[in-house]
N, C-alpha and C. Protein backbone atom coordinates (compact mmCIF):
# COMPACT_ATOMS: atom_id res chain seq x y z
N UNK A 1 123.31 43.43 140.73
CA UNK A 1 124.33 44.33 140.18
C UNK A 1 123.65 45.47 139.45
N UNK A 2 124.50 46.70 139.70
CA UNK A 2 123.69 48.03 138.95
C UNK A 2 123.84 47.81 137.48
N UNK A 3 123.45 48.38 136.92
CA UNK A 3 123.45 48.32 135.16
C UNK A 3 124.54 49.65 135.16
N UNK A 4 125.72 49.33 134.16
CA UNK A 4 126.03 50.58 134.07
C UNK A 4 126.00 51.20 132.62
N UNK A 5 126.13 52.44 132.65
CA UNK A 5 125.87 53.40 131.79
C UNK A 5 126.83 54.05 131.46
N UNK A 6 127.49 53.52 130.22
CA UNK A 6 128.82 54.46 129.28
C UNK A 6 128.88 55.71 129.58
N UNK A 7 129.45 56.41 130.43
CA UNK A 7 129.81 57.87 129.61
C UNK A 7 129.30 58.58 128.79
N UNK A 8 129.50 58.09 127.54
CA UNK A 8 129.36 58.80 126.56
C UNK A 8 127.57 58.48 126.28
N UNK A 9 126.83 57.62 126.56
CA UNK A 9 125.90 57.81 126.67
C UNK A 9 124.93 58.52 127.35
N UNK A 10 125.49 58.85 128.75
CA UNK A 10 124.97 59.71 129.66
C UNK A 10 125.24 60.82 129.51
N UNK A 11 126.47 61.36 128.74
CA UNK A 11 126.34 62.55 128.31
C UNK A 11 125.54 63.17 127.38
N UNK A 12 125.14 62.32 126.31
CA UNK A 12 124.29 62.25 124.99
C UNK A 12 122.82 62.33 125.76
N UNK A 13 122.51 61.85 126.23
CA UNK A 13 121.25 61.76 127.41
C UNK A 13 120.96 63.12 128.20
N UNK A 14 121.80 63.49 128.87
CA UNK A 14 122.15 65.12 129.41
C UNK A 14 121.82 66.20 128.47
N UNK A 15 122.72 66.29 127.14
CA UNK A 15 122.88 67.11 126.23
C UNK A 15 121.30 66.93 125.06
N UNK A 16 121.07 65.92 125.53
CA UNK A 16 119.46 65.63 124.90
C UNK A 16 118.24 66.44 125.69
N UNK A 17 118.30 66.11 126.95
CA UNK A 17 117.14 66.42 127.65
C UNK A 17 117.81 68.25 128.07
N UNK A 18 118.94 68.76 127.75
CA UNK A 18 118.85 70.27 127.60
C UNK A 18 118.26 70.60 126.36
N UNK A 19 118.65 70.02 125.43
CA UNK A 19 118.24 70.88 124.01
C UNK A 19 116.71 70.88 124.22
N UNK A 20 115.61 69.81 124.52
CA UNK A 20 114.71 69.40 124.89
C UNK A 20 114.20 70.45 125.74
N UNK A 21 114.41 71.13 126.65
CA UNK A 21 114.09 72.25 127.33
C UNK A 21 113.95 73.78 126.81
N UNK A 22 115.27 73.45 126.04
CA UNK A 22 115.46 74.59 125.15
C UNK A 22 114.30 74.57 124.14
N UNK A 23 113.91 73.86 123.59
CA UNK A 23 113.10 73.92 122.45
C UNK A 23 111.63 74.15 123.07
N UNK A 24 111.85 73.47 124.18
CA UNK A 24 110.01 73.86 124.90
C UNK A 24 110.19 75.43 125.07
N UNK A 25 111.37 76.03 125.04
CA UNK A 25 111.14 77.61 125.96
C UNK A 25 111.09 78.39 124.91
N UNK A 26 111.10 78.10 123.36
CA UNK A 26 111.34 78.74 122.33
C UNK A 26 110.01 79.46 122.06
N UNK A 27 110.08 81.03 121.87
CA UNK A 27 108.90 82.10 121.77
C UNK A 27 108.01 81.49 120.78
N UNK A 28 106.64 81.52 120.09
CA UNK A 28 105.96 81.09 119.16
C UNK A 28 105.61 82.49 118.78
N UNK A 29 105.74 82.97 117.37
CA UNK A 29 105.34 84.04 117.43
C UNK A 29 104.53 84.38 115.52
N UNK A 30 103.14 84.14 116.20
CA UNK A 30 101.96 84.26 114.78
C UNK A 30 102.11 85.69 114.03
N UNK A 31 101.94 85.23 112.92
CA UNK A 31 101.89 86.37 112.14
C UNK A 31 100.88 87.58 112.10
N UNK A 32 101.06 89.05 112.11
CA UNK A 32 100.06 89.87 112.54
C UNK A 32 98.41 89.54 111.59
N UNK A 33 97.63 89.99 112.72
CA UNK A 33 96.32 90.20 111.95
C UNK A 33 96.36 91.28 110.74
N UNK A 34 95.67 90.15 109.62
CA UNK A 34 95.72 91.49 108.58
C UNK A 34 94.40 91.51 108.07
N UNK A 35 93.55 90.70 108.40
CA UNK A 35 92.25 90.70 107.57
C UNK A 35 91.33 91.77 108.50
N UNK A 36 90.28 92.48 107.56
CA UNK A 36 90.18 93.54 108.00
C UNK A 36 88.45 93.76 107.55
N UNK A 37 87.30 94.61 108.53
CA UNK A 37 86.18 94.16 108.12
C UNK A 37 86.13 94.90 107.00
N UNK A 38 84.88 94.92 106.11
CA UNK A 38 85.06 95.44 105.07
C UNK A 38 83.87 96.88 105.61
N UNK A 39 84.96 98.08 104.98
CA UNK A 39 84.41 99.13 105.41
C UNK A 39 82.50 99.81 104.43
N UNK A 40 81.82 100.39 105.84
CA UNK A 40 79.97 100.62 104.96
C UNK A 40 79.93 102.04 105.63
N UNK A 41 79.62 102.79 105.21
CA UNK A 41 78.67 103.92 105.33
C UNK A 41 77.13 103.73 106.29
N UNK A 42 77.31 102.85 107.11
CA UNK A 42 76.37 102.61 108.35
C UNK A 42 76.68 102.56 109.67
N UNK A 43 76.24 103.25 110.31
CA UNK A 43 76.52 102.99 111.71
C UNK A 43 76.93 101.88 112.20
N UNK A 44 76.19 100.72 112.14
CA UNK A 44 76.84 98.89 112.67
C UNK A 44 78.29 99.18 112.13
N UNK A 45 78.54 99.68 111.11
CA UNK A 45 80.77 99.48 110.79
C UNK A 45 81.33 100.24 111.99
N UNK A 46 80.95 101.28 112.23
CA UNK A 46 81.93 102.24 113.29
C UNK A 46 81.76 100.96 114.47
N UNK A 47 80.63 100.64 114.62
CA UNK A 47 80.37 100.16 115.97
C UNK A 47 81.06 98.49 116.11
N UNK A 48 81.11 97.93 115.14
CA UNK A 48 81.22 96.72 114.89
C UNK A 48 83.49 96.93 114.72
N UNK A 49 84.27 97.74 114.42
CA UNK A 49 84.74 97.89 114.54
C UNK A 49 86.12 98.16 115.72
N UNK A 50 84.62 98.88 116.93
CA UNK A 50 85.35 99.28 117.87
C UNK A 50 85.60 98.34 119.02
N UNK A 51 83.62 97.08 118.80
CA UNK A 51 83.87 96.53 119.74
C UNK A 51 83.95 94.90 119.30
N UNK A 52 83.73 94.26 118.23
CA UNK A 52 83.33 93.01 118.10
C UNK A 52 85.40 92.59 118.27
N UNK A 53 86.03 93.20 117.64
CA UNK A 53 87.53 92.67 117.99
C UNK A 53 88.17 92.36 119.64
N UNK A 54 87.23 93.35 120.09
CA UNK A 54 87.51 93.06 121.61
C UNK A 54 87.76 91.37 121.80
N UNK A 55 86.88 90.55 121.17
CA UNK A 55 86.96 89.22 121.62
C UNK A 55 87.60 88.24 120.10
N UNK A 56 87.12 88.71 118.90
CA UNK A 56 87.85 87.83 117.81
C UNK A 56 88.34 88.52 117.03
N UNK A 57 88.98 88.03 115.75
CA UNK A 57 89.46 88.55 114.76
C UNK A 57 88.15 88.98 113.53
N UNK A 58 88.31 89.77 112.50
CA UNK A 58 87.32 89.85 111.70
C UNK A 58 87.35 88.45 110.62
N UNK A 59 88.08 87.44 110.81
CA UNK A 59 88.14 86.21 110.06
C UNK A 59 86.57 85.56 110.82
N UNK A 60 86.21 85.38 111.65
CA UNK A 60 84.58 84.93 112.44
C UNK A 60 83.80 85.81 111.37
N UNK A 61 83.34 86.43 110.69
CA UNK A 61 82.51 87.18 110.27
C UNK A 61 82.63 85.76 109.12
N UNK A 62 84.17 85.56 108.48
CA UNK A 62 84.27 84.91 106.92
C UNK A 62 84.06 83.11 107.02
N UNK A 63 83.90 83.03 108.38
CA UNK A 63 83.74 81.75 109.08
C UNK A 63 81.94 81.82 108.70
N UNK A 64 81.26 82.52 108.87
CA UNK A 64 79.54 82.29 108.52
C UNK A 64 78.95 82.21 107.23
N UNK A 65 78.10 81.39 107.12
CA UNK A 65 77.60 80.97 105.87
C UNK A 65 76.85 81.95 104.73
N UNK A 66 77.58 82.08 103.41
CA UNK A 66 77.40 83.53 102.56
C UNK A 66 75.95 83.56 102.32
N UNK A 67 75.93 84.75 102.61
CA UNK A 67 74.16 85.24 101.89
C UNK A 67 73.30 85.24 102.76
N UNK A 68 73.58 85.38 104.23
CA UNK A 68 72.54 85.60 105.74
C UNK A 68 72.01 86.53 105.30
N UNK A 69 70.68 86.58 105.75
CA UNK A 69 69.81 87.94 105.71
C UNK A 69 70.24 88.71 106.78
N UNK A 70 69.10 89.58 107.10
CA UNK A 70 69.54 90.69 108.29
C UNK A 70 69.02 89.65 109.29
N UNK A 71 67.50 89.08 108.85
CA UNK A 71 67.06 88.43 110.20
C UNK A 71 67.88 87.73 110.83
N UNK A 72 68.79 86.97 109.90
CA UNK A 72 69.63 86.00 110.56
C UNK A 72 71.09 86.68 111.27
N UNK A 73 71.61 87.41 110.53
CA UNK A 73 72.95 88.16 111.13
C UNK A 73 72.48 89.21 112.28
N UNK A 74 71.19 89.33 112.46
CA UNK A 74 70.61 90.40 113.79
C UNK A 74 70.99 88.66 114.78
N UNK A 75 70.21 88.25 114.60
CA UNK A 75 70.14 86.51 115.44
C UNK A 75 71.07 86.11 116.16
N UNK A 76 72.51 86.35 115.02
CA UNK A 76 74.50 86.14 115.28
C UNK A 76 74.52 87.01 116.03
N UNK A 77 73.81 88.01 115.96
CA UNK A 77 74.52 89.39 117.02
C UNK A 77 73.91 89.35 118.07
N UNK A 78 72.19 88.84 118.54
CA UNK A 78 71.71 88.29 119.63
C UNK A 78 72.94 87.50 120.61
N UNK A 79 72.94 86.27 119.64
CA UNK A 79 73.66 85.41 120.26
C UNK A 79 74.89 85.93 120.76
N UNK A 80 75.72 86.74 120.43
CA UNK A 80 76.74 87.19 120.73
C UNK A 80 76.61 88.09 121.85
N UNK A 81 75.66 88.96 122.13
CA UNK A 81 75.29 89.47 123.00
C UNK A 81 74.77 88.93 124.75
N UNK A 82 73.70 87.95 124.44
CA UNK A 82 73.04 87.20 125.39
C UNK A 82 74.21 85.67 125.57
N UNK A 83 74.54 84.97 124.98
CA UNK A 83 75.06 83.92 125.20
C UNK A 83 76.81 83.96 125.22
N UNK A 84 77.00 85.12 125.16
CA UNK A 84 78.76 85.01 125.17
C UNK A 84 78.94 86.77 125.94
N UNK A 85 78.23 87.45 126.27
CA UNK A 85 78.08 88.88 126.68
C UNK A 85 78.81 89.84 126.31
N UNK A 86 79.27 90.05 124.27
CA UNK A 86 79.20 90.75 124.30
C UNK A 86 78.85 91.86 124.59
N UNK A 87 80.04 93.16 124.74
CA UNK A 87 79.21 94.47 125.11
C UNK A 87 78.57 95.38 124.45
N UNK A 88 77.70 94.79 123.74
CA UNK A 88 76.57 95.79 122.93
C UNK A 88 75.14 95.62 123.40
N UNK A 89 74.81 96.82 123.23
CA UNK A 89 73.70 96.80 123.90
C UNK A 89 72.36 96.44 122.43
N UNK A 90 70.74 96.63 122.75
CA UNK A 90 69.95 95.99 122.12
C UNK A 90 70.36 96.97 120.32
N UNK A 91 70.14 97.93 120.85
CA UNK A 91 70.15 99.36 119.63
C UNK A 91 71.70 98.71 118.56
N UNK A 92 72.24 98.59 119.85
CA UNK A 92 73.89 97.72 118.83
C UNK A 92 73.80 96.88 117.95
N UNK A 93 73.00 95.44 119.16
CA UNK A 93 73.15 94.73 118.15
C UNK A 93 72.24 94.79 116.70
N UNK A 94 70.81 95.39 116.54
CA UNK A 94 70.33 95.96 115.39
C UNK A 94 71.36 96.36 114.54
N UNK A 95 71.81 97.40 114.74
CA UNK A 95 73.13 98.27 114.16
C UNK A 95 73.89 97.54 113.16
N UNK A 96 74.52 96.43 114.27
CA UNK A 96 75.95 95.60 113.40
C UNK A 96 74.96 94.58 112.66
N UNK A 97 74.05 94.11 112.92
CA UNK A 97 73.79 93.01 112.06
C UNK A 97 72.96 93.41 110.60
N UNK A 98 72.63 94.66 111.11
CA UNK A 98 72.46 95.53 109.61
C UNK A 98 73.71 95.26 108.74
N UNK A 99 74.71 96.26 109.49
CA UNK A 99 75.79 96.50 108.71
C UNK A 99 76.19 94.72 108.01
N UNK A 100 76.54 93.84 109.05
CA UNK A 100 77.05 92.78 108.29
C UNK A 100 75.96 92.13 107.28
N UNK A 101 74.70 92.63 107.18
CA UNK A 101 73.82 91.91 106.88
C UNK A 101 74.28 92.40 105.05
N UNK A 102 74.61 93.80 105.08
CA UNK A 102 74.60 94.63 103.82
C UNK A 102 76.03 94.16 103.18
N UNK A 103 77.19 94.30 104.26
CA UNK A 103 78.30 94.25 103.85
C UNK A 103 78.68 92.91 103.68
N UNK A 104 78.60 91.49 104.30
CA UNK A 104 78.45 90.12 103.82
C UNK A 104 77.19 89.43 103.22
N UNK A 105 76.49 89.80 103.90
CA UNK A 105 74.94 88.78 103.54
C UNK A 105 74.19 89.14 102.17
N UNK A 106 72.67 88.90 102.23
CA UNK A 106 71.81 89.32 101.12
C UNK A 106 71.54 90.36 101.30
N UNK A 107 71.64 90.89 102.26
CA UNK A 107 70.47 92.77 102.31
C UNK A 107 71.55 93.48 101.50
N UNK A 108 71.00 94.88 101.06
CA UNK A 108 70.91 95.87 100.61
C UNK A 108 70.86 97.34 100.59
N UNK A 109 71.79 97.97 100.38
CA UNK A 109 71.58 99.07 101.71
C UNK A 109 70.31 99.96 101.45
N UNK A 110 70.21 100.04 100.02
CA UNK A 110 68.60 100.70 99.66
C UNK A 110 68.08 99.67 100.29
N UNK A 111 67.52 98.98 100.87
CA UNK A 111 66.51 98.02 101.65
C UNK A 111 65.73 98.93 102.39
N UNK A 112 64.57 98.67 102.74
CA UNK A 112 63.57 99.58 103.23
C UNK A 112 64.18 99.39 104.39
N UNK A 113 64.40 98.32 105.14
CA UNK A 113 64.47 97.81 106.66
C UNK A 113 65.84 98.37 106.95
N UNK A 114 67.04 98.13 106.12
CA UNK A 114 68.27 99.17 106.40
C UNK A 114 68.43 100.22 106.47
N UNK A 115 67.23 101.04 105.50
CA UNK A 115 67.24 102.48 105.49
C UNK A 115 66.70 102.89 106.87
N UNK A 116 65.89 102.46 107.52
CA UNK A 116 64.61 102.43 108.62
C UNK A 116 65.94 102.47 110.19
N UNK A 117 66.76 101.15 109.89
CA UNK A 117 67.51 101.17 110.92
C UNK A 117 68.85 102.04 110.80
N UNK A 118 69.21 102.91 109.91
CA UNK A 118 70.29 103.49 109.67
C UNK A 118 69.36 104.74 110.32
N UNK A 119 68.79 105.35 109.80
CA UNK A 119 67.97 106.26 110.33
C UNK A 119 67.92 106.45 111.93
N UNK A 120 67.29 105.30 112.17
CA UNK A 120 66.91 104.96 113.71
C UNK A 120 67.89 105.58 114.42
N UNK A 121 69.02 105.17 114.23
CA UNK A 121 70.97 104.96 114.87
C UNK A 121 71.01 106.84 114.92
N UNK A 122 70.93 107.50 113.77
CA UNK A 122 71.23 108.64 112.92
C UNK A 122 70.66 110.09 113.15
N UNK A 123 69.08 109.58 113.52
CA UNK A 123 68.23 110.31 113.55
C UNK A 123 67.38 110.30 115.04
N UNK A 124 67.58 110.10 116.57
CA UNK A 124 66.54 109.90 117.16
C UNK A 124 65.27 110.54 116.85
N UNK A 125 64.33 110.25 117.34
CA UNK A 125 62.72 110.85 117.63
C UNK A 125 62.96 112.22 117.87
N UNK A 126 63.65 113.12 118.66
CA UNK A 126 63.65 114.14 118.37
C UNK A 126 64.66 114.95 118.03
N UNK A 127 65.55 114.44 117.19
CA UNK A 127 66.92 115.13 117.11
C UNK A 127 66.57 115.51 115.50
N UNK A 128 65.70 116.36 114.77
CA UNK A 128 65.34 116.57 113.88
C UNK A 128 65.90 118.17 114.20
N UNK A 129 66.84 118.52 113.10
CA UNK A 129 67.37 119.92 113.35
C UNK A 129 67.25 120.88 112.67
N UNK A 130 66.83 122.11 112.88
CA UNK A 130 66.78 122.79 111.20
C UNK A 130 67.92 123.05 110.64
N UNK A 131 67.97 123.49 109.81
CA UNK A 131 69.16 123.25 108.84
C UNK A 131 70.36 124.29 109.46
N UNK A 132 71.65 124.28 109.73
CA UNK A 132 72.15 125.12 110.43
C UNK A 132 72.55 126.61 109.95
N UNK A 133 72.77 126.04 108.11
CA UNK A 133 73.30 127.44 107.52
C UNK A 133 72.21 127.07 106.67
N UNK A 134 71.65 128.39 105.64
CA UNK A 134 71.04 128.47 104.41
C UNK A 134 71.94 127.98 103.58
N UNK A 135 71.25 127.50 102.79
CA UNK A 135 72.37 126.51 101.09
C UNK A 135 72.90 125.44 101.96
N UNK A 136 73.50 125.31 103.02
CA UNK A 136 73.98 123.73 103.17
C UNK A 136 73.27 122.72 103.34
N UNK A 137 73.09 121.44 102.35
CA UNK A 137 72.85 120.18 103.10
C UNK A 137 73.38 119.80 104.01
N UNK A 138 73.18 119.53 105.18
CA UNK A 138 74.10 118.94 106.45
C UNK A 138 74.34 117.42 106.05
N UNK A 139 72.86 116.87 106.16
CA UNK A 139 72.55 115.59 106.11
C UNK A 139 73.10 115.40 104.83
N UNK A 140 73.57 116.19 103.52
CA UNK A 140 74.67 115.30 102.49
C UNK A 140 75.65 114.93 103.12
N UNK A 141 76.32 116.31 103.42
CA UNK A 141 77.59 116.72 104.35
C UNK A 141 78.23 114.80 104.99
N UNK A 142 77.25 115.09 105.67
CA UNK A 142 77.64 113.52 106.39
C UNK A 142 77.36 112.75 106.23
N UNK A 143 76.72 112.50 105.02
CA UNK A 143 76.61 111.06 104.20
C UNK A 143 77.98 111.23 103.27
N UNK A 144 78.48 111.87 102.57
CA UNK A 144 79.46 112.28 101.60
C UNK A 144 80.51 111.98 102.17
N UNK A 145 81.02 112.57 103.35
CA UNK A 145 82.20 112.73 104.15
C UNK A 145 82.28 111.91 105.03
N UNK A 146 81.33 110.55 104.94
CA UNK A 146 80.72 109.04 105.85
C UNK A 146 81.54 109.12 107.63
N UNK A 147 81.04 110.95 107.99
CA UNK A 147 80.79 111.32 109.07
C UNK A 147 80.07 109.82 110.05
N UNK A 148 78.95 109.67 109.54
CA UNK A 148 78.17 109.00 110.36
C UNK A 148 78.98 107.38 110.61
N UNK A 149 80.12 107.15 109.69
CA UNK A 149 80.45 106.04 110.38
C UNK A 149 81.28 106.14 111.47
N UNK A 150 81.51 107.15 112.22
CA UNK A 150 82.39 107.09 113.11
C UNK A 150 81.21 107.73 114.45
N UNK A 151 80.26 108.77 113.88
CA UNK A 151 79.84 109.58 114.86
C UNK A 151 78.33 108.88 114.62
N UNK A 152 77.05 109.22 115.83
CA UNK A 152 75.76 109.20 115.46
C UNK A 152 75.27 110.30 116.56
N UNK A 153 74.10 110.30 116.09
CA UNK A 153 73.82 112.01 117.20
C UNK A 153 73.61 111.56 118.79
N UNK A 154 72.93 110.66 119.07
CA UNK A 154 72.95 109.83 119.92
C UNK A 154 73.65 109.06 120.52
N UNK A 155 74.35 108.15 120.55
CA UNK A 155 75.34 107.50 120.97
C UNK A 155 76.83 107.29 120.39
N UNK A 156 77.77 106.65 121.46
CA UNK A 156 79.14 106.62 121.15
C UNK A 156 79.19 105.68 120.07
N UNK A 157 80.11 105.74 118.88
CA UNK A 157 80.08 104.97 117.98
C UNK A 157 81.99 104.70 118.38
N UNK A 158 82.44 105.42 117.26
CA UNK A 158 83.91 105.01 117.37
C UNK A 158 84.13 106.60 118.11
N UNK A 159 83.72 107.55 117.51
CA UNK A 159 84.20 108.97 118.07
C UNK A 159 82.57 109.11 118.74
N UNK A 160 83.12 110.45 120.00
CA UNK A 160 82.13 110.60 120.23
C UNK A 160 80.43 111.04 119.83
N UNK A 161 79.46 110.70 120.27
CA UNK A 161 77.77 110.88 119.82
C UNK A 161 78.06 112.58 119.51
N UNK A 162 77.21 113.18 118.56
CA UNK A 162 77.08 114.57 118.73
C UNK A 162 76.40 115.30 119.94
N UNK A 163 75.66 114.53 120.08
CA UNK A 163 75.21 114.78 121.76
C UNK A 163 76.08 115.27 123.36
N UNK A 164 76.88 114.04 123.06
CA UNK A 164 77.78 114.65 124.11
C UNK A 164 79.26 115.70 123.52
N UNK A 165 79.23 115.84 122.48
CA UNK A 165 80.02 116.91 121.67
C UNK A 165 79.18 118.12 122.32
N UNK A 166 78.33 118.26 121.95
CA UNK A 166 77.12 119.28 122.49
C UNK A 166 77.04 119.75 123.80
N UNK A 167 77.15 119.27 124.57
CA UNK A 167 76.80 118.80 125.93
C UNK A 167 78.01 119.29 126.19
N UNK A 168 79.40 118.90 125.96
CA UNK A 168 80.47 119.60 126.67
C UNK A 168 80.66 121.13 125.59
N UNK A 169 80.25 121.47 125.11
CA UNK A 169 80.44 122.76 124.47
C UNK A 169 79.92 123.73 124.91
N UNK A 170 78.38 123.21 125.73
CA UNK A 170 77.24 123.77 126.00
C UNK A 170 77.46 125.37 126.16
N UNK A 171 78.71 125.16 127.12
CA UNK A 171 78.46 126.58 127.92
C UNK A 171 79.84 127.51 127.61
N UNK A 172 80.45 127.04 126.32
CA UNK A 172 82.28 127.50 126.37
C UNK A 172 81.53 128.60 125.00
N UNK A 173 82.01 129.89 125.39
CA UNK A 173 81.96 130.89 124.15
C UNK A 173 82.42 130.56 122.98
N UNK A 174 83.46 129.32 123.17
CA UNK A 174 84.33 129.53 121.76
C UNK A 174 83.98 128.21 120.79
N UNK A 175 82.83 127.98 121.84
CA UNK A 175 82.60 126.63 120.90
C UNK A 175 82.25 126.38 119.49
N UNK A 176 82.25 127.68 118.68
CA UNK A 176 81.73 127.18 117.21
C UNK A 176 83.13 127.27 117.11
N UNK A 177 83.80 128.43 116.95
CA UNK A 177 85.18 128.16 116.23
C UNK A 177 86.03 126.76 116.80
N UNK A 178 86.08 126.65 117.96
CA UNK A 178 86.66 125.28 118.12
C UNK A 178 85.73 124.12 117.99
N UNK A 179 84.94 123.95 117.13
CA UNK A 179 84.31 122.90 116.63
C UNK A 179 84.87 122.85 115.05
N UNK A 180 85.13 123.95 114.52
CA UNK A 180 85.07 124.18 113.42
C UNK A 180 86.46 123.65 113.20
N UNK A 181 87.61 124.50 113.89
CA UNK A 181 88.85 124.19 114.29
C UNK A 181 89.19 122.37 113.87
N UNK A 182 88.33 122.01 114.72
CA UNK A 182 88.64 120.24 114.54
C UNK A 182 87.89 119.64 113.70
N UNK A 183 86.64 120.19 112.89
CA UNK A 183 86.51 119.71 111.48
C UNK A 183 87.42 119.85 110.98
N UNK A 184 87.97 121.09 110.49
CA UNK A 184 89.05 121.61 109.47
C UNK A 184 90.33 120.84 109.47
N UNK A 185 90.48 120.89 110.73
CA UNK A 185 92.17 120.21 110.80
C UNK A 185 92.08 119.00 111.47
N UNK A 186 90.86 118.40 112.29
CA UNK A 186 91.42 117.43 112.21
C UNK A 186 91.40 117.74 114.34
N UNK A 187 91.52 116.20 115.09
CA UNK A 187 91.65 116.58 116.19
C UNK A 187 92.24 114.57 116.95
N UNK A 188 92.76 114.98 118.16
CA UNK A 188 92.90 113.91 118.62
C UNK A 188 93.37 114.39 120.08
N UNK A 189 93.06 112.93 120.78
CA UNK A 189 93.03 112.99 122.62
C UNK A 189 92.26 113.62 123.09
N UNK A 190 91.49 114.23 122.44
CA UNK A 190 90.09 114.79 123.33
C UNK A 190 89.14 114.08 123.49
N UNK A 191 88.87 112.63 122.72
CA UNK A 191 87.61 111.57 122.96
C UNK A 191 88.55 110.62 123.00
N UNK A 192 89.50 110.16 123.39
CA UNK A 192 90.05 108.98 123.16
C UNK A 192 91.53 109.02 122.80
N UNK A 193 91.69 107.55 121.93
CA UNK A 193 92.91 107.38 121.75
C UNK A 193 92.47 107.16 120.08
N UNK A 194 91.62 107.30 119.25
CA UNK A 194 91.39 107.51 117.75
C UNK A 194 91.19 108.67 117.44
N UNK A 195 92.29 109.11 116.55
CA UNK A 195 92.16 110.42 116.00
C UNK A 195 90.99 110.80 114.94
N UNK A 196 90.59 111.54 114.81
CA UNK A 196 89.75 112.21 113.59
C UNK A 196 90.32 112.76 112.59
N UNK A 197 90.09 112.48 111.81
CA UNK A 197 91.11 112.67 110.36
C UNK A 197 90.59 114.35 110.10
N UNK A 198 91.92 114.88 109.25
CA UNK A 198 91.04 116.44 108.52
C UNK A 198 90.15 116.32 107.94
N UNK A 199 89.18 117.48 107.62
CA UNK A 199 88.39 117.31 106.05
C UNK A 199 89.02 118.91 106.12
N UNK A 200 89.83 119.42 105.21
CA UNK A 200 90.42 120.07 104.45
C UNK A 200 90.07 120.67 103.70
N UNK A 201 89.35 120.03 102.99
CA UNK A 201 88.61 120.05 102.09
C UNK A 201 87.00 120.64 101.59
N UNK A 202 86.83 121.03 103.05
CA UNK A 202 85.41 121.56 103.02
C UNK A 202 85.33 122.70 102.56
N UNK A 203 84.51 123.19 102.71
CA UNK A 203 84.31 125.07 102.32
C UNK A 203 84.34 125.77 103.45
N UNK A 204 84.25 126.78 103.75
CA UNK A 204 84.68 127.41 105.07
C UNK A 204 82.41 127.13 105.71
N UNK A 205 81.63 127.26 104.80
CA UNK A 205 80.17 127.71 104.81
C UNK A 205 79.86 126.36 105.41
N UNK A 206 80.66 125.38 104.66
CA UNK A 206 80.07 123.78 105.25
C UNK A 206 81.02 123.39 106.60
N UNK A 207 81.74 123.73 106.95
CA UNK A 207 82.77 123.57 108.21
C UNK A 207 81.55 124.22 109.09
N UNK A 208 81.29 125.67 108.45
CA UNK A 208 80.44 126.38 110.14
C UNK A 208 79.34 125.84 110.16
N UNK A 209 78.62 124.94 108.63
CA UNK A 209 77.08 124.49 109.27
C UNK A 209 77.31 122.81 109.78
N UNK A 210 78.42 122.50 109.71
CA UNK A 210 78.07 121.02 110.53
C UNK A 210 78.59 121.10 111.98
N UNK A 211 79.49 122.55 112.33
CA UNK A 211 79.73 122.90 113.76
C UNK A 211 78.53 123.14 114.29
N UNK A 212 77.69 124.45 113.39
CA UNK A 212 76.70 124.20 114.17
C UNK A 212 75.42 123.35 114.25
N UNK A 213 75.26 122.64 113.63
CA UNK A 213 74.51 121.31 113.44
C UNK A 213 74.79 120.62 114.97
N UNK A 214 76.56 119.94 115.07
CA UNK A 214 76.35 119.30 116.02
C UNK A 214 76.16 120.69 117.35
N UNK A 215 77.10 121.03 117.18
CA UNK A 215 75.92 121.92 118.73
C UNK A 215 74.58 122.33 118.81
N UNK A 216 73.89 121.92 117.69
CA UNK A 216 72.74 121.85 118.54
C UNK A 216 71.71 120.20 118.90
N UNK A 217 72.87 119.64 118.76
CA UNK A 217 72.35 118.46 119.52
C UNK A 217 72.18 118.30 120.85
């Protein structure tokens, strides 16, 4: 003989295994990322910025044990490179493990070895420029106005290298004033999808010597 089954139980059974469906299909939805790296006046921040999120959150940085040297946070950035392929290249990973080395670990940014590799990033072998205007420091200019964390003369950081700023200007007549143009005010969609903030604030003498600074990279 079949077993039978009340009604009202088989409905309770029905109305169970819907809600049951329903609850598997229900959206999960995490709260936004808010932790955020902590911003340096070194090249490794622009760079460490643009690409280490590609794969985690900046909470992995607060996950490593406090007070790494550089040797060791260069090591994290090896590893991240060779064994998981991040996309930074050798010059990179130097770069960021500076930066995290200064901005979490023990180093220092007066450190001989940070100064040496900030430089490196900042300065190639021959990108030594003379000064563009009389009376301006350039090289304050963009330590002050922490230019260099977004740009380096050499390579792409977050905005483009001054190099290839250079390079597409090469041959346009109007290139100081429209260099100057997008110090002053400010520019966006011409390298990307990150805007460049104004500096407003400059003098008209320091706007034309860091235009022409980077064109002559």
């Amino acid at each position: 003989m079949k077993p039978i089954i009340a009604p009202a139980l088989l409905a309770l059974a029905v109305l169970g295994g819907t809600a049951g469906a329903r609850a598997a299909q229900q959206d999960v939805k995490l709260p936004a990322e808010t932790v955020q790296l902590k911003p340096a006046r070194l090249p490794g921040y622009g760079i460490a910025m643009e690409k280490c999120a590609i794969c985690h959150s900046a909470d992995y940085v607060a996950y490593q044990p406090p007070g790494l040297s550089l040797a060791q946070w260069t090591a994290e950035m090896k590893k991240m490179q060779r064994a998981y392929g991040a996309p930074i290249d050798d010059a990179e990973v130097e770069q960021i493990g500076a930066y995290l080395a200064v901005a979490y670990g023990s180093a220092r940014l007066k450190d001989p070895e940070i100064v040496a590799i900030a430089q490196k990033a900042n300065r190639p072998a021959a990108a030594a420029s003379a000064p563009a205007a009389p009376g301006v420091d350039v090289q304050a200019l963009l330590a002050k106005n922490a230019c260099l964390s977004c740009h380096s003369v050499a390579q792409k950081v977050v905005g483009p290298s001054y190099h290839e700023v250079a390079t597409r200007y090469k041959t346009d007549a109007q290139a100081q004033a429209k260099l100057e143009a997008s110090i002053r005010g400010g520019s966006s969609g011409k390298w990307g999808a990150v805007p460049m903030p104004p500096f407003a604030g400059l003098k008209a003498e320091e706007v034309r010597a860091l235009a022409a600074y980077v064109r002559q990279q």
